[in-house]
C-alpha atoms as a PDB file:
ATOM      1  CA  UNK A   1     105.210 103.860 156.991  1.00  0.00           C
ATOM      2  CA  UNK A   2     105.914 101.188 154.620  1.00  0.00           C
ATOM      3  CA  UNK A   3     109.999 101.381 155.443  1.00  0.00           C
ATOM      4  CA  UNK A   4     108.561 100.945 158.554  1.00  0.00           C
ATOM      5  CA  UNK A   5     106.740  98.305 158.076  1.00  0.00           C
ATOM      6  CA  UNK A   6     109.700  96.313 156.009  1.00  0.00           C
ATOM      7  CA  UNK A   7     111.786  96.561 158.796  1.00  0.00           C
ATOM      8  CA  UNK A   8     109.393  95.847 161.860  1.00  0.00           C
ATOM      9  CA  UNK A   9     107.225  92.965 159.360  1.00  0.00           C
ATOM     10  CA  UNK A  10     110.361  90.011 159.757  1.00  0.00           C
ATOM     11  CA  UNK A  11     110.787  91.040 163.890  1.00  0.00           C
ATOM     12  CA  UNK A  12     107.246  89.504 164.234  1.00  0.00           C
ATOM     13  CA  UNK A  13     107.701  86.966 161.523  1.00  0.00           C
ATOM     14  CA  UNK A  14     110.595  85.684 163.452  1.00  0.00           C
ATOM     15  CA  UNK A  15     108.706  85.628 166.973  1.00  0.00           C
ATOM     16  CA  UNK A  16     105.437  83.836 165.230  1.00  0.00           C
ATOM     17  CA  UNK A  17     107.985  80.855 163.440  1.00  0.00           C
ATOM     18  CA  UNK A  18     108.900  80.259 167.289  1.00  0.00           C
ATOM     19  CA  UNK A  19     105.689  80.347 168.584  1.00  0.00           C
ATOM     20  CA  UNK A  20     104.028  78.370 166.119  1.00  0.00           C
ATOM     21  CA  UNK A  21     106.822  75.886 166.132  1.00  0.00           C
ATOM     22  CA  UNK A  22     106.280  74.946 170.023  1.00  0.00           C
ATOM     23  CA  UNK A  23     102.366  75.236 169.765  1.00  0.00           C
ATOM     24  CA  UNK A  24     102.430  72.339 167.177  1.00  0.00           C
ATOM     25  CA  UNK A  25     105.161  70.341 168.619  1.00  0.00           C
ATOM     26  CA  UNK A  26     107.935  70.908 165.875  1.00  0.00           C
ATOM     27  CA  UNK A  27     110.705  72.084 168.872  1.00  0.00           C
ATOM     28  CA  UNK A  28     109.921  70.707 172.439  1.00  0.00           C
ATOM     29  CA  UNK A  29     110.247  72.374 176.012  1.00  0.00           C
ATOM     30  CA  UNK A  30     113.500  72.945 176.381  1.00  0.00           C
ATOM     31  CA  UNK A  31     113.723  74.475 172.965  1.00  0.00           C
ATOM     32  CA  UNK A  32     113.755  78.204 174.118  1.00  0.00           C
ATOM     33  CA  UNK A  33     116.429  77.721 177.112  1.00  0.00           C
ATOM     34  CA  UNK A  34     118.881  75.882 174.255  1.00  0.00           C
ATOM     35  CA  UNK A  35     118.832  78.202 171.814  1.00  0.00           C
ATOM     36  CA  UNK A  36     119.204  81.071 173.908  1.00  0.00           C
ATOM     37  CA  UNK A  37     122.449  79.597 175.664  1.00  0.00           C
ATOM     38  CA  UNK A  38     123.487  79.240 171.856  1.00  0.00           C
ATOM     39  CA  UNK A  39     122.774  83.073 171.675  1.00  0.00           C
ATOM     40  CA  UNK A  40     124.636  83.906 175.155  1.00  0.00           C
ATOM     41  CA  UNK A  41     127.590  81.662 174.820  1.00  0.00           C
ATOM     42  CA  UNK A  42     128.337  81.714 170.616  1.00  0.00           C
ATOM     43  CA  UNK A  43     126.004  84.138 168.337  1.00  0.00           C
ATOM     44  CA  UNK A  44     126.070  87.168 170.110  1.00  0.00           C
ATOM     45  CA  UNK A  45     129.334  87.213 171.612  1.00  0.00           C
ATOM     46  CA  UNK A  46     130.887  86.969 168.052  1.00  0.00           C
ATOM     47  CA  UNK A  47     128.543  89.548 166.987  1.00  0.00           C
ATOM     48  CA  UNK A  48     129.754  91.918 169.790  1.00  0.00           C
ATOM     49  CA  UNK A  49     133.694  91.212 169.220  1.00  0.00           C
ATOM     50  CA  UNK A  50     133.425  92.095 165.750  1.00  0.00           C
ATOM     51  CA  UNK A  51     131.590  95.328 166.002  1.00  0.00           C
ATOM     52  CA  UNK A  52     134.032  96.648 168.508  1.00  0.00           C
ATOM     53  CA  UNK A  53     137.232  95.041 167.018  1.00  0.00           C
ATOM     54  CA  UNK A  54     136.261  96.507 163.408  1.00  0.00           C
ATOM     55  CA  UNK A  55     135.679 100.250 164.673  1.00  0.00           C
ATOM     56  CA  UNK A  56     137.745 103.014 164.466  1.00  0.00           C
ATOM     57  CA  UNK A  57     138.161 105.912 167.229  1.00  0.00           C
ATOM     58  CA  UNK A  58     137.127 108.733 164.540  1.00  0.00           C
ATOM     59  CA  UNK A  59     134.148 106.808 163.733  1.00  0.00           C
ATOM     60  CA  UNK A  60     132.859 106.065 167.698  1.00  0.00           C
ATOM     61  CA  UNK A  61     133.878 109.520 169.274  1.00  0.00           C
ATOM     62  CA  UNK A  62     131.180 111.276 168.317  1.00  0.00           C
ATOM     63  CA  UNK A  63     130.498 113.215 172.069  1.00  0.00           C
ATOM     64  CA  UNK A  64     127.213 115.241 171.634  1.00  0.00           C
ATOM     65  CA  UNK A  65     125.172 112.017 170.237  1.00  0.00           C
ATOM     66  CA  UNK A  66     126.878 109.651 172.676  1.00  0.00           C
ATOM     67  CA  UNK A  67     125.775 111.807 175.911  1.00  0.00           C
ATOM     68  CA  UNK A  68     122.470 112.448 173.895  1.00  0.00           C
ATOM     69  CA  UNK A  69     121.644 108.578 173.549  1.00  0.00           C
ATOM     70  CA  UNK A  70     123.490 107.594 177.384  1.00  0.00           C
ATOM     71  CA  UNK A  71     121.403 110.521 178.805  1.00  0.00           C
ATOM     72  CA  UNK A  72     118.260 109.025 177.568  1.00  0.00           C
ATOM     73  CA  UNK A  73     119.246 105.220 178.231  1.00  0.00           C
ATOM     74  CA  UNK A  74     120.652 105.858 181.096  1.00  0.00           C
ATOM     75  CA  UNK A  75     118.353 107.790 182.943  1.00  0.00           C
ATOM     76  CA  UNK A  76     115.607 105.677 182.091  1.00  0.00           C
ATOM     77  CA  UNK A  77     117.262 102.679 183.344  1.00  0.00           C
ATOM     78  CA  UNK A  78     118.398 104.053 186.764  1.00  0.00           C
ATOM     79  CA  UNK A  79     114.783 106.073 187.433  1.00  0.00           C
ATOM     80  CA  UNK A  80     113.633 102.687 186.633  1.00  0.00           C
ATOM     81  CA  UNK A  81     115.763 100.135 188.857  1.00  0.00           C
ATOM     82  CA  UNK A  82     115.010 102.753 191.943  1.00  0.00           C
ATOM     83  CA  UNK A  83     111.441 102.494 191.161  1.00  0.00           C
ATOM     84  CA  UNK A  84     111.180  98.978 191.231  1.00  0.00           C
ATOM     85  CA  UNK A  85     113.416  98.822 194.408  1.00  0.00           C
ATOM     86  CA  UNK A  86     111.334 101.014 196.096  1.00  0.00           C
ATOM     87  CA  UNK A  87     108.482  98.527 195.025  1.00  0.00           C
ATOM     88  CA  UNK A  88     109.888  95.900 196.953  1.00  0.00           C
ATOM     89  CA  UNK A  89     112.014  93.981 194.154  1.00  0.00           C
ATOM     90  CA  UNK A  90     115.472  92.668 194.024  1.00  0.00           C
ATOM     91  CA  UNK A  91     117.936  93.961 192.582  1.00  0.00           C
ATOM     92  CA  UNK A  92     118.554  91.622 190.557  1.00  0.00           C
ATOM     93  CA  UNK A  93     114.654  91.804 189.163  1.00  0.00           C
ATOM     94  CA  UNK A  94     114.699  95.824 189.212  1.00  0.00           C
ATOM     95  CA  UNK A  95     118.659  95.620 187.089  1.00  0.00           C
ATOM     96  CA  UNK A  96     116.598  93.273 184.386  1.00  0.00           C
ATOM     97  CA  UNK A  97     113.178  95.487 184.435  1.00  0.00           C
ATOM     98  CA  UNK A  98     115.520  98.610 183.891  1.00  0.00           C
ATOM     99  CA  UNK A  99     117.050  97.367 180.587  1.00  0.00           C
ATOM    100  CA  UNK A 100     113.194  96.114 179.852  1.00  0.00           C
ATOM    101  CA  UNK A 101     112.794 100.073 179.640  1.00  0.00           C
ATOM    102  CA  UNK A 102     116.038 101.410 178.237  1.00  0.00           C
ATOM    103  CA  UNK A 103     117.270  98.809 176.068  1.00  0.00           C
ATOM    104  CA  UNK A 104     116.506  99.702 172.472  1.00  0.00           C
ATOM    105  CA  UNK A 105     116.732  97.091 169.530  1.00  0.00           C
ATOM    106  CA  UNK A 106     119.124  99.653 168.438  1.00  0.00           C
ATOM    107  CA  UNK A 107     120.999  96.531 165.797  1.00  0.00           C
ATOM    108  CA  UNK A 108     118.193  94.375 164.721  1.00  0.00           C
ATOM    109  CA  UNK A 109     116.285  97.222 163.600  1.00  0.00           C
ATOM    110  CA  UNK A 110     118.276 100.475 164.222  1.00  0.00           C
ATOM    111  CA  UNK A 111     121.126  99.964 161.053  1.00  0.00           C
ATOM    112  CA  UNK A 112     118.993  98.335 158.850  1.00  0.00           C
ATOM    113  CA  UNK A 113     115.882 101.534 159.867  1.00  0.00           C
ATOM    114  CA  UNK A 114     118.725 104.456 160.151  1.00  0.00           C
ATOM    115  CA  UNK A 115     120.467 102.673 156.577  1.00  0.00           C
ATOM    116  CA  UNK A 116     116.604 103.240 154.918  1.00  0.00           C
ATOM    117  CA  UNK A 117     115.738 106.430 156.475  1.00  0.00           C
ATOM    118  CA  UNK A 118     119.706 108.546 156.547  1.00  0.00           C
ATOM    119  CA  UNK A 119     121.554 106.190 153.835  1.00  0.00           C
ATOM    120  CA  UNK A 120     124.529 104.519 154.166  1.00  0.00           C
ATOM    121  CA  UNK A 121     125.748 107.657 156.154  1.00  0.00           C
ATOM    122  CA  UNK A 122     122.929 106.720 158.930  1.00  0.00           C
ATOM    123  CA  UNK A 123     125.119 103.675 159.703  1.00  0.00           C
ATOM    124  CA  UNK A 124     127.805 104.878 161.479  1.00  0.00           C
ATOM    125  CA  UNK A 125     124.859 106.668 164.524  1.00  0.00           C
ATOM    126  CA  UNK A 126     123.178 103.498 164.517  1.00  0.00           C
ATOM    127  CA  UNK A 127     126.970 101.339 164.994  1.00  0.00           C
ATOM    128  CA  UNK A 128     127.780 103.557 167.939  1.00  0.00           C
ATOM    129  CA  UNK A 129     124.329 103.766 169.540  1.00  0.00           C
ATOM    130  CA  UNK A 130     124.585  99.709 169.357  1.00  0.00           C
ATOM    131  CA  UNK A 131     128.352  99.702 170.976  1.00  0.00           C
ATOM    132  CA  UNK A 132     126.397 101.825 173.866  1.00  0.00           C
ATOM    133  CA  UNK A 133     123.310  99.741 174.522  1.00  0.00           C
ATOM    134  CA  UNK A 134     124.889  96.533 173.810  1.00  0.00           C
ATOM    135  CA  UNK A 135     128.252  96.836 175.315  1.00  0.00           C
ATOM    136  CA  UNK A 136     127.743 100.123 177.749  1.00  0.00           C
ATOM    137  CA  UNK A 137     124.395  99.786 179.366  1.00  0.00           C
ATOM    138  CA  UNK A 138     124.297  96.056 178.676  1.00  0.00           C
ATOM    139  CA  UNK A 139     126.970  95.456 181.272  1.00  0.00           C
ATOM    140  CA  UNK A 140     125.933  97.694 183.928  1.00  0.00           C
ATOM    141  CA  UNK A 141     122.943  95.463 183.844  1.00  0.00           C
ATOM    142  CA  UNK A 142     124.789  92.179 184.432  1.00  0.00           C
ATOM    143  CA  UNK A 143     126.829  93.748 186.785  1.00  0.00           C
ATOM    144  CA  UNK A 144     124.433  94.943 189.037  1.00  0.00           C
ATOM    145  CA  UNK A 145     122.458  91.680 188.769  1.00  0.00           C
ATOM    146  CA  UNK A 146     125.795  90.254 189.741  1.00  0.00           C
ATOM    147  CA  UNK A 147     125.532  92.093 192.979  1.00  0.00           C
ATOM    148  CA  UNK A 148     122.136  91.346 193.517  1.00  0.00           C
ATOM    149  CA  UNK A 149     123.021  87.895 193.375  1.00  0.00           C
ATOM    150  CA  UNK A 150     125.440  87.747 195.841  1.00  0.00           C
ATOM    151  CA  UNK A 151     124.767  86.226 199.232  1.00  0.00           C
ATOM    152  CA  UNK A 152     127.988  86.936 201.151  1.00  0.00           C
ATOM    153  CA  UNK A 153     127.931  89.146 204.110  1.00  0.00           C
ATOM    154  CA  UNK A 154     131.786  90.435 203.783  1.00  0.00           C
ATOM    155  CA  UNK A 155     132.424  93.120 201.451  1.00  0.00           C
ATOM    156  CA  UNK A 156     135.700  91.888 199.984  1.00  0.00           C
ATOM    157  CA  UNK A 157     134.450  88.283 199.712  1.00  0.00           C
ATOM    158  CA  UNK A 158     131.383  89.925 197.766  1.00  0.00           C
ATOM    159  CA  UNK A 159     133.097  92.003 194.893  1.00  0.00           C
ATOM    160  CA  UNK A 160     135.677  88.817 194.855  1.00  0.00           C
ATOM    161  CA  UNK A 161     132.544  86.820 193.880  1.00  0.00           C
ATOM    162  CA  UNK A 162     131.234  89.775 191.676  1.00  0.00           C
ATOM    163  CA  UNK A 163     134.542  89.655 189.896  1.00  0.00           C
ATOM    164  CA  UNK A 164     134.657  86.158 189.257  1.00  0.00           C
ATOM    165  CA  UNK A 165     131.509  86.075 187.933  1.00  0.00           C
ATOM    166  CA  UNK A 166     131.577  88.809 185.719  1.00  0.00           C
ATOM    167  CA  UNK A 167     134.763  87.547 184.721  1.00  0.00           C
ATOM    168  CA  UNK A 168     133.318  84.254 182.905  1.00  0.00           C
ATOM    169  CA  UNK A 169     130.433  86.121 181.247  1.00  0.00           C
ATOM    170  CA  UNK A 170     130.772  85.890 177.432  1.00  0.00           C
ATOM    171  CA  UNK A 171     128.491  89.030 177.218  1.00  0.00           C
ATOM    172  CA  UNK A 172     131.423  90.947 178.942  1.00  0.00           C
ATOM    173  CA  UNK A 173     134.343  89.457 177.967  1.00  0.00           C
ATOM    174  CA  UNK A 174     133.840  89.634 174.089  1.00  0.00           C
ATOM    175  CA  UNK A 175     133.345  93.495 173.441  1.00  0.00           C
ATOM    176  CA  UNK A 176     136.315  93.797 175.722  1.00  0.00           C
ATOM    177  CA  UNK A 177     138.683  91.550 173.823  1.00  0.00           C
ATOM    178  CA  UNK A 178     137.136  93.378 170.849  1.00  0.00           C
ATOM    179  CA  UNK A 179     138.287  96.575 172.048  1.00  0.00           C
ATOM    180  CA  UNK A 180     141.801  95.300 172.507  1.00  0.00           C
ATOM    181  CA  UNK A 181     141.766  94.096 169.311  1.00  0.00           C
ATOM    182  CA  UNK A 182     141.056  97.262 167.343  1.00  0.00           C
ATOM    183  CA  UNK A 183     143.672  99.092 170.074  1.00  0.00           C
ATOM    184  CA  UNK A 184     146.185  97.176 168.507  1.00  0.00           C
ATOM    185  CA  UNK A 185     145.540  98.094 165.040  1.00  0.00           C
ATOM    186  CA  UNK A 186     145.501  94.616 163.664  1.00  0.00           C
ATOM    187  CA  UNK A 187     143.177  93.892 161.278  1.00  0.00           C
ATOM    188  CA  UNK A 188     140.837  90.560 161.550  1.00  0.00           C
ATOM    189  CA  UNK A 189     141.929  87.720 159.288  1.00  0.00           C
ATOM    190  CA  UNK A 190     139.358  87.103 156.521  1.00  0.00           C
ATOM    191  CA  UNK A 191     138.638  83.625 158.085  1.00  0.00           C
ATOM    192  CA  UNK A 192     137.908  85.075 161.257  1.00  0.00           C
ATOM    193  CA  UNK A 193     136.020  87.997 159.915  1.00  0.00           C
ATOM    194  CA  UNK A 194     134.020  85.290 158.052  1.00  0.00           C
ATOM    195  CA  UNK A 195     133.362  82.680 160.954  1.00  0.00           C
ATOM    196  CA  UNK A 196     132.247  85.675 163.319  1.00  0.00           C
ATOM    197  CA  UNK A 197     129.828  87.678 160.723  1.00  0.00           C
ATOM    198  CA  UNK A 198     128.480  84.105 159.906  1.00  0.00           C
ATOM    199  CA  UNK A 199     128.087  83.078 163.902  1.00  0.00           C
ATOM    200  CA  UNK A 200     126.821  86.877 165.365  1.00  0.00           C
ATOM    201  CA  UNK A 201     123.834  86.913 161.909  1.00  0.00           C
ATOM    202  CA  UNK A 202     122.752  84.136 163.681  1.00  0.00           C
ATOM    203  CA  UNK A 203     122.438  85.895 166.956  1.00  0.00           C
ATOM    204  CA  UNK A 204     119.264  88.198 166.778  1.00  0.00           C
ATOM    205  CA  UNK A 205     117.041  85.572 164.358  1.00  0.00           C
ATOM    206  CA  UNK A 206     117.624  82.888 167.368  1.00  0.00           C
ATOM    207  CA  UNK A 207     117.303  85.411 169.779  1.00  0.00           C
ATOM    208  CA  UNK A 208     114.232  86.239 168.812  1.00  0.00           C
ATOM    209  CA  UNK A 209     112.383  82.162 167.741  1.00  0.00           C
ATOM    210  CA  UNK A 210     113.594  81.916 171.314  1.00  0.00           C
ATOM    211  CA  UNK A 211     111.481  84.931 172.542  1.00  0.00           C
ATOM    212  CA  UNK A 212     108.585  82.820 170.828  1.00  0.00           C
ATOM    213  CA  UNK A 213     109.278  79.857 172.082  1.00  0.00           C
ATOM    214  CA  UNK A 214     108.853  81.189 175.421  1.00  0.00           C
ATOM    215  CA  UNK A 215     105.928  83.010 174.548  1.00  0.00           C
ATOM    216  CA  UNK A 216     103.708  79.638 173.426  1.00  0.00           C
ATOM    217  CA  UNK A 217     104.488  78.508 176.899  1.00  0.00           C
ATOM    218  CA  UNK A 218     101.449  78.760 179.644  1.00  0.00           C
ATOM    219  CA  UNK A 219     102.293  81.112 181.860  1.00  0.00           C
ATOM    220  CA  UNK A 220     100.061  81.263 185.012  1.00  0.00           C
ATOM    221  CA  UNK A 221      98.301  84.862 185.282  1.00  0.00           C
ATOM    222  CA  UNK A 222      99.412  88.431 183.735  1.00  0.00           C
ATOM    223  CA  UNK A 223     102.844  89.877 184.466  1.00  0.00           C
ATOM    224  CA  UNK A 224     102.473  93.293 186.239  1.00  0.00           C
ATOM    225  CA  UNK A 225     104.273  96.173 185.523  1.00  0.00           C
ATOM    226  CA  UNK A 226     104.545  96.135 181.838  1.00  0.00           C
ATOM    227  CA  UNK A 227     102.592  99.335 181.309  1.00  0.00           C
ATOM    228  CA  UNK A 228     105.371 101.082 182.851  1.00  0.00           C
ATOM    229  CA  UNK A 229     107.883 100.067 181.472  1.00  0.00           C
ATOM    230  CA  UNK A 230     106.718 100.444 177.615  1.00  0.00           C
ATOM    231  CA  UNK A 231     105.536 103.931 178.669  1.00  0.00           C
ATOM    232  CA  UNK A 232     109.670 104.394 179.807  1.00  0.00           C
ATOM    233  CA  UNK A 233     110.735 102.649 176.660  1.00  0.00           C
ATOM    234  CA  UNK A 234     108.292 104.134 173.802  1.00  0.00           C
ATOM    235  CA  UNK A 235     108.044 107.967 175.721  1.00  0.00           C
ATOM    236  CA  UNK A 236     110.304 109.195 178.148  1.00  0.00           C
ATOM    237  CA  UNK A 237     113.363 107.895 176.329  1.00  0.00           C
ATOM    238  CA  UNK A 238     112.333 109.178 173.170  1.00  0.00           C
ATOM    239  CA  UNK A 239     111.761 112.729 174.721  1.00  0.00           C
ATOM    240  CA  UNK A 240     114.840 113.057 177.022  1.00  0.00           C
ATOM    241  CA  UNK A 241     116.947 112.017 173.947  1.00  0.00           C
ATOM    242  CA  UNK A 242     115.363 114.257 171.935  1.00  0.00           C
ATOM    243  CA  UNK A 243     115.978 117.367 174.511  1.00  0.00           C
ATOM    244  CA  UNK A 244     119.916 116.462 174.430  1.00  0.00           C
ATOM    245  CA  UNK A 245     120.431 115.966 170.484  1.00  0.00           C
ATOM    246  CA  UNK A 246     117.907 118.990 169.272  1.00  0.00           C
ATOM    247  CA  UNK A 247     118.357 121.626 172.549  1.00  0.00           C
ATOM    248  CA  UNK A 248     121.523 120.985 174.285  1.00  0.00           C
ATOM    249  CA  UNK A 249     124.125 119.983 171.922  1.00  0.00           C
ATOM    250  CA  UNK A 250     122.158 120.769 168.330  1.00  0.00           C
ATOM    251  CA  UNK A 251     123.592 118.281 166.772  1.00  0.00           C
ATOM    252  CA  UNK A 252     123.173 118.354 163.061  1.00  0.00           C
ATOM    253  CA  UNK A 253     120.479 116.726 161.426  1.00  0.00           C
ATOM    254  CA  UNK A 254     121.914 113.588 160.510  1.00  0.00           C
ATOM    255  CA  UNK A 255     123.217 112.626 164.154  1.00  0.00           C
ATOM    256  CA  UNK A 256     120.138 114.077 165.915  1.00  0.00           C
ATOM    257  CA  UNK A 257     117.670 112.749 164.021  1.00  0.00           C
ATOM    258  CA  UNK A 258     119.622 109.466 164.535  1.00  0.00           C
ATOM    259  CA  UNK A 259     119.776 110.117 167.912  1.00  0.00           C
ATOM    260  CA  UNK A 260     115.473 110.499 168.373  1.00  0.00           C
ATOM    261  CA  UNK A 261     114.684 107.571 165.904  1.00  0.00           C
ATOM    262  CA  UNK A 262     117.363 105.121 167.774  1.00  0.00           C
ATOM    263  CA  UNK A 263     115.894 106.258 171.335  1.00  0.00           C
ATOM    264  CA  UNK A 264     112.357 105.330 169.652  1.00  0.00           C
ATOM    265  CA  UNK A 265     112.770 101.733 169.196  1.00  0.00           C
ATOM    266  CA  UNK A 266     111.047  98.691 170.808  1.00  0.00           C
ATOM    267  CA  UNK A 267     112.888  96.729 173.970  1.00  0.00           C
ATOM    268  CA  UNK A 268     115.627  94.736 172.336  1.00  0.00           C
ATOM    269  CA  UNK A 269     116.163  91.201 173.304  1.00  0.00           C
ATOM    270  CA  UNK A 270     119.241  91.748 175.557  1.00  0.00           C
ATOM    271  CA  UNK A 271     116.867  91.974 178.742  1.00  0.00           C
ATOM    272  CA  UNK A 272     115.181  88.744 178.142  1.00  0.00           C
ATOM    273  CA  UNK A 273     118.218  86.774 177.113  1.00  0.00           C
ATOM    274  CA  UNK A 274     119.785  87.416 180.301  1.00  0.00           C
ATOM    275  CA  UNK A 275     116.581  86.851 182.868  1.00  0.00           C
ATOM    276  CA  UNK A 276     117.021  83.562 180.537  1.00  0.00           C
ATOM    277  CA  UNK A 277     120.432  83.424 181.416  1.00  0.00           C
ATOM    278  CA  UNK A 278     119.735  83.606 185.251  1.00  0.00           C
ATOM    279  CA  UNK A 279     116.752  81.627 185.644  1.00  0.00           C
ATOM    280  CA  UNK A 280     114.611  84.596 186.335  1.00  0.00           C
ATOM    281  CA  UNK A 281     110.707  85.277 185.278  1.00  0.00           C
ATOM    282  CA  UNK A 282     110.961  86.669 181.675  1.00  0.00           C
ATOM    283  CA  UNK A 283     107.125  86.659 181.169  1.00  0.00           C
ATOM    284  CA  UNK A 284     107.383  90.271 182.219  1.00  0.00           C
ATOM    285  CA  UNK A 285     110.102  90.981 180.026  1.00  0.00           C
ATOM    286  CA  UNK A 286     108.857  88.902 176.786  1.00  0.00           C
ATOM    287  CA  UNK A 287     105.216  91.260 177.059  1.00  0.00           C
ATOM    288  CA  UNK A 288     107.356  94.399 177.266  1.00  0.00           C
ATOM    289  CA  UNK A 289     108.896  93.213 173.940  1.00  0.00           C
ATOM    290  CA  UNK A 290     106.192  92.309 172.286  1.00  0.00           C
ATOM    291  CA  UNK A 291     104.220  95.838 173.168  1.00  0.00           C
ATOM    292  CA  UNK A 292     107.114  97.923 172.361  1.00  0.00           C
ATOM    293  CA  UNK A 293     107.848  96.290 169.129  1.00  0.00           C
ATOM    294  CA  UNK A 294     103.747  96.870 168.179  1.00  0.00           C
ATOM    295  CA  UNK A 295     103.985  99.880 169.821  1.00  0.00           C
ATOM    296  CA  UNK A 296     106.805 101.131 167.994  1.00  0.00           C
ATOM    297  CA  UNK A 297     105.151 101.124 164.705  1.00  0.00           C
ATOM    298  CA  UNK A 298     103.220 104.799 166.171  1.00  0.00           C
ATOM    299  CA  UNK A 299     106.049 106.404 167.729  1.00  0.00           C
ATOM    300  CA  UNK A 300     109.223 105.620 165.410  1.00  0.00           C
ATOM    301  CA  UNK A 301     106.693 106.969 162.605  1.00  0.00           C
ATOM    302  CA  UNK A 302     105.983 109.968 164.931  1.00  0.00           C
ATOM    303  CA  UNK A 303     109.790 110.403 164.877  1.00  0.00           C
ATOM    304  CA  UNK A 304     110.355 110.414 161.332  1.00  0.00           C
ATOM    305  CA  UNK A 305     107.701 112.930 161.087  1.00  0.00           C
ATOM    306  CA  UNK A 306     109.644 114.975 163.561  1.00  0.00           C
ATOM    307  CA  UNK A 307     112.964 114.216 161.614  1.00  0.00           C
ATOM    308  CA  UNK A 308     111.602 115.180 157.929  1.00  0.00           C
ATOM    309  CA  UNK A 309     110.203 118.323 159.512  1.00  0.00           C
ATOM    310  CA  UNK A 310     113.251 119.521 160.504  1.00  0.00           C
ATOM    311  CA  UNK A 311     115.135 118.628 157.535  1.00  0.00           C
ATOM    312  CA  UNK A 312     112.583 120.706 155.514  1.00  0.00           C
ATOM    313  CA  UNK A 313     113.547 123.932 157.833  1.00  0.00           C
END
C-alpha cells in the first residue's frame, strides 16, 4: 500500500499545485489552454519520439502481453464509443469518452509502479504497454475524432481532409518519425537525447497542473456519464486483461502480472489533452481522471494482491 501510495501521492500533488494556483490568482484563465498546447505541440511529442526511437524490436515484440493489454484497451474503447453513439453523441465526443475508459496512465505511473513492484526487469512491460496506449490506441482516437469532425459530403474530399489533418498532428507524427529512427539503426546524438528527455519530463507534470487548472474553473452543473466510464476503466479492463495474460496465453509471471497491474491504472491524461486540443467539454473527462486516479488506490492494490498470490504458487 505504501508503494502505492508513493507513486499515486505526487499525481494528486501535481493536480492540487494547479488548482490552488488558479483559485488564488497565481496563473490566470487562459493558464490551462497554454500549457496544454505546450504539452501537445513540445513536451509530449519529444517524450513519444524518444521512447519509440530508443527501442529495440527484441524488446517490443513481446506477442502474448501485447494482444493481452490491446484486447483489454481495445475492447473497452470500441464497446465504449458504440455505447455512447447509440446514446446520441458524436463521434467525435464518443472517440474522446472511449479513451476516458481505456486509456491507462500506463507512463506516469505504470514504469515508475511496475519498476517498484517487478524491478528494473518490470520496465521493459510497462515501456511497451506505454508504446500501445500512447502511440497505438492514442491515434485511433484522433483519427476517428478526425472523422467525426469532418463536414464534407464527398467521400474522397473527406479522407483528403482526414489526411491532412492527421498529417499536422504532433501526437501522430512524432512516434512515427521515432519509429523510423530506430528502423535505421542510428543511434540519437547525446544532445538530442538530452534536449528530448529534458522537454518530454516536462510533459506529464504540465499535463497534469493543467488538468487542475481546469478543474478550479466553474463549471455549470455535473458531467454525466462518468460512472460508466470509471466502472470501464477501473473493472472491465482490468478483468478482460487479466483473462488474456493468466488463461489464454499464460504468460509468465513477470509479463502477466504486468499485464493486470498496467490494465489497473487510473485514466491517463491523453483523453483530456486532446478534448483540450479540440475545443471540446473536458469536464467529463477531468472527473473521470480524478475518480480513477482515487479509485485506483483499491483496485491496483487488489491487483498486487492477485500478483503476489500467484507468485507464491
Amino acid at each position: 500500500m505504501s508503494s502505492i501510495i508513493n507513486v499515486v501521492l505526487p499525481v494528486f500533488a501535481l493536480i492540487l499545485a494547479g488548482y490552488v494556483c488558479r483559485r488564488s490568482g497565481r496563473l490566470g484563465e487562459t493558464a490551462s489552454a497554454e500549457i496544454n498546447r505546450f504539452v501537445v505541440w513540445l513536451a509530449l511529442p519529444a517524450l513519444l519520439f524518444k521512447v519509440t526511437a530508443t527501442a529495440s524490436w527484441e524488446q517490443v515484440w513481446q506477442p502474448g502481453f501485447i494482444a493481452s493489454v490491446c484486447a483489454g484497451c481495445v475492447l473497452v474503447f470500441a464497446a465504449t464509443v458504440v455505447h455512447r453513439l447509440r446514446k446520441s453523441r458524436r463521434l467525435v465526443d464518443a472517440s474522446i469518452d472511449g479513451l476516458s475508459a481505456a486509456y491507462a496512465n500506463t507512463g506516469f505511473l505504470g514504469i515508475p509502479l511496475c519498476a517498484l513492484v517487478f524491478g528494473e526487469a518490470g520496465l521493459m512491460p510497462a515501456i511497451v504497454a506505454t508504446l500501445i496506449v500512447a502511440c497505438l490506441l492514442f491515434a485511433v482516437g484522433i483519427v476517428l475524432v478526425e472523422i467525426g469532425l469532418q463536414q464534407e459530403k464527398h467521400p474522397l474530399r473527406a479522407v483528403l481532409e482526414v489526411g491532412r489533418a492527421l498529417a499536422g498532428n504532433p501526437l501522430l507524427i512524432a512516434p512515427v518519425l521515432g519509429a523510423c529512427w530506430a528502423a535505421s539503426g542510428a543511434s540519437l546524438p547525446a544532445p538530442a537525447g538530452q534536449f528530448l528527455a529534458l522537454l518530454g519530463a516536462a510533459a506529464t507534470p504540465c499535463a497534469l497542473v493543467s488538468l487542475g487548472l481546469f478543474l478550479a474553473q466553474r463549471h455549470e452543473g455535473r458531467p454525466e456519464g462518468a460512472s460508466g466510464l470509471v466502472a470501464a476503466k477501473l473493472l472491465v479492463q482490468p478483468l478482460i486483461t487479466a483473462f488474456f495474460a493468466f488463461v489464454v496465453f499464460e504468460l509468465p509471471p513477470l509479463w502477466a502480472g504486468s499485464a493486470l497491474l498496467l490494465s489497473a491504472l487510473p485514466t491517463g491524461t491523453g483523453p483530456f489533452m486532446l478534448a483540450s486540443l479540440y475545443g471540446r467539454d473536458a469536464a467529463l473527462v477531468s472527473r473521470v481522471i480524478l475518480l480513477t486516479t482515487v479509485g485506483s488506490v483499491i483496485t491496483v492494490s487488489a491487483c498486487l494482491h492477485l500478483i503476489a498470490t500467484q507468485a507464491m504458487r
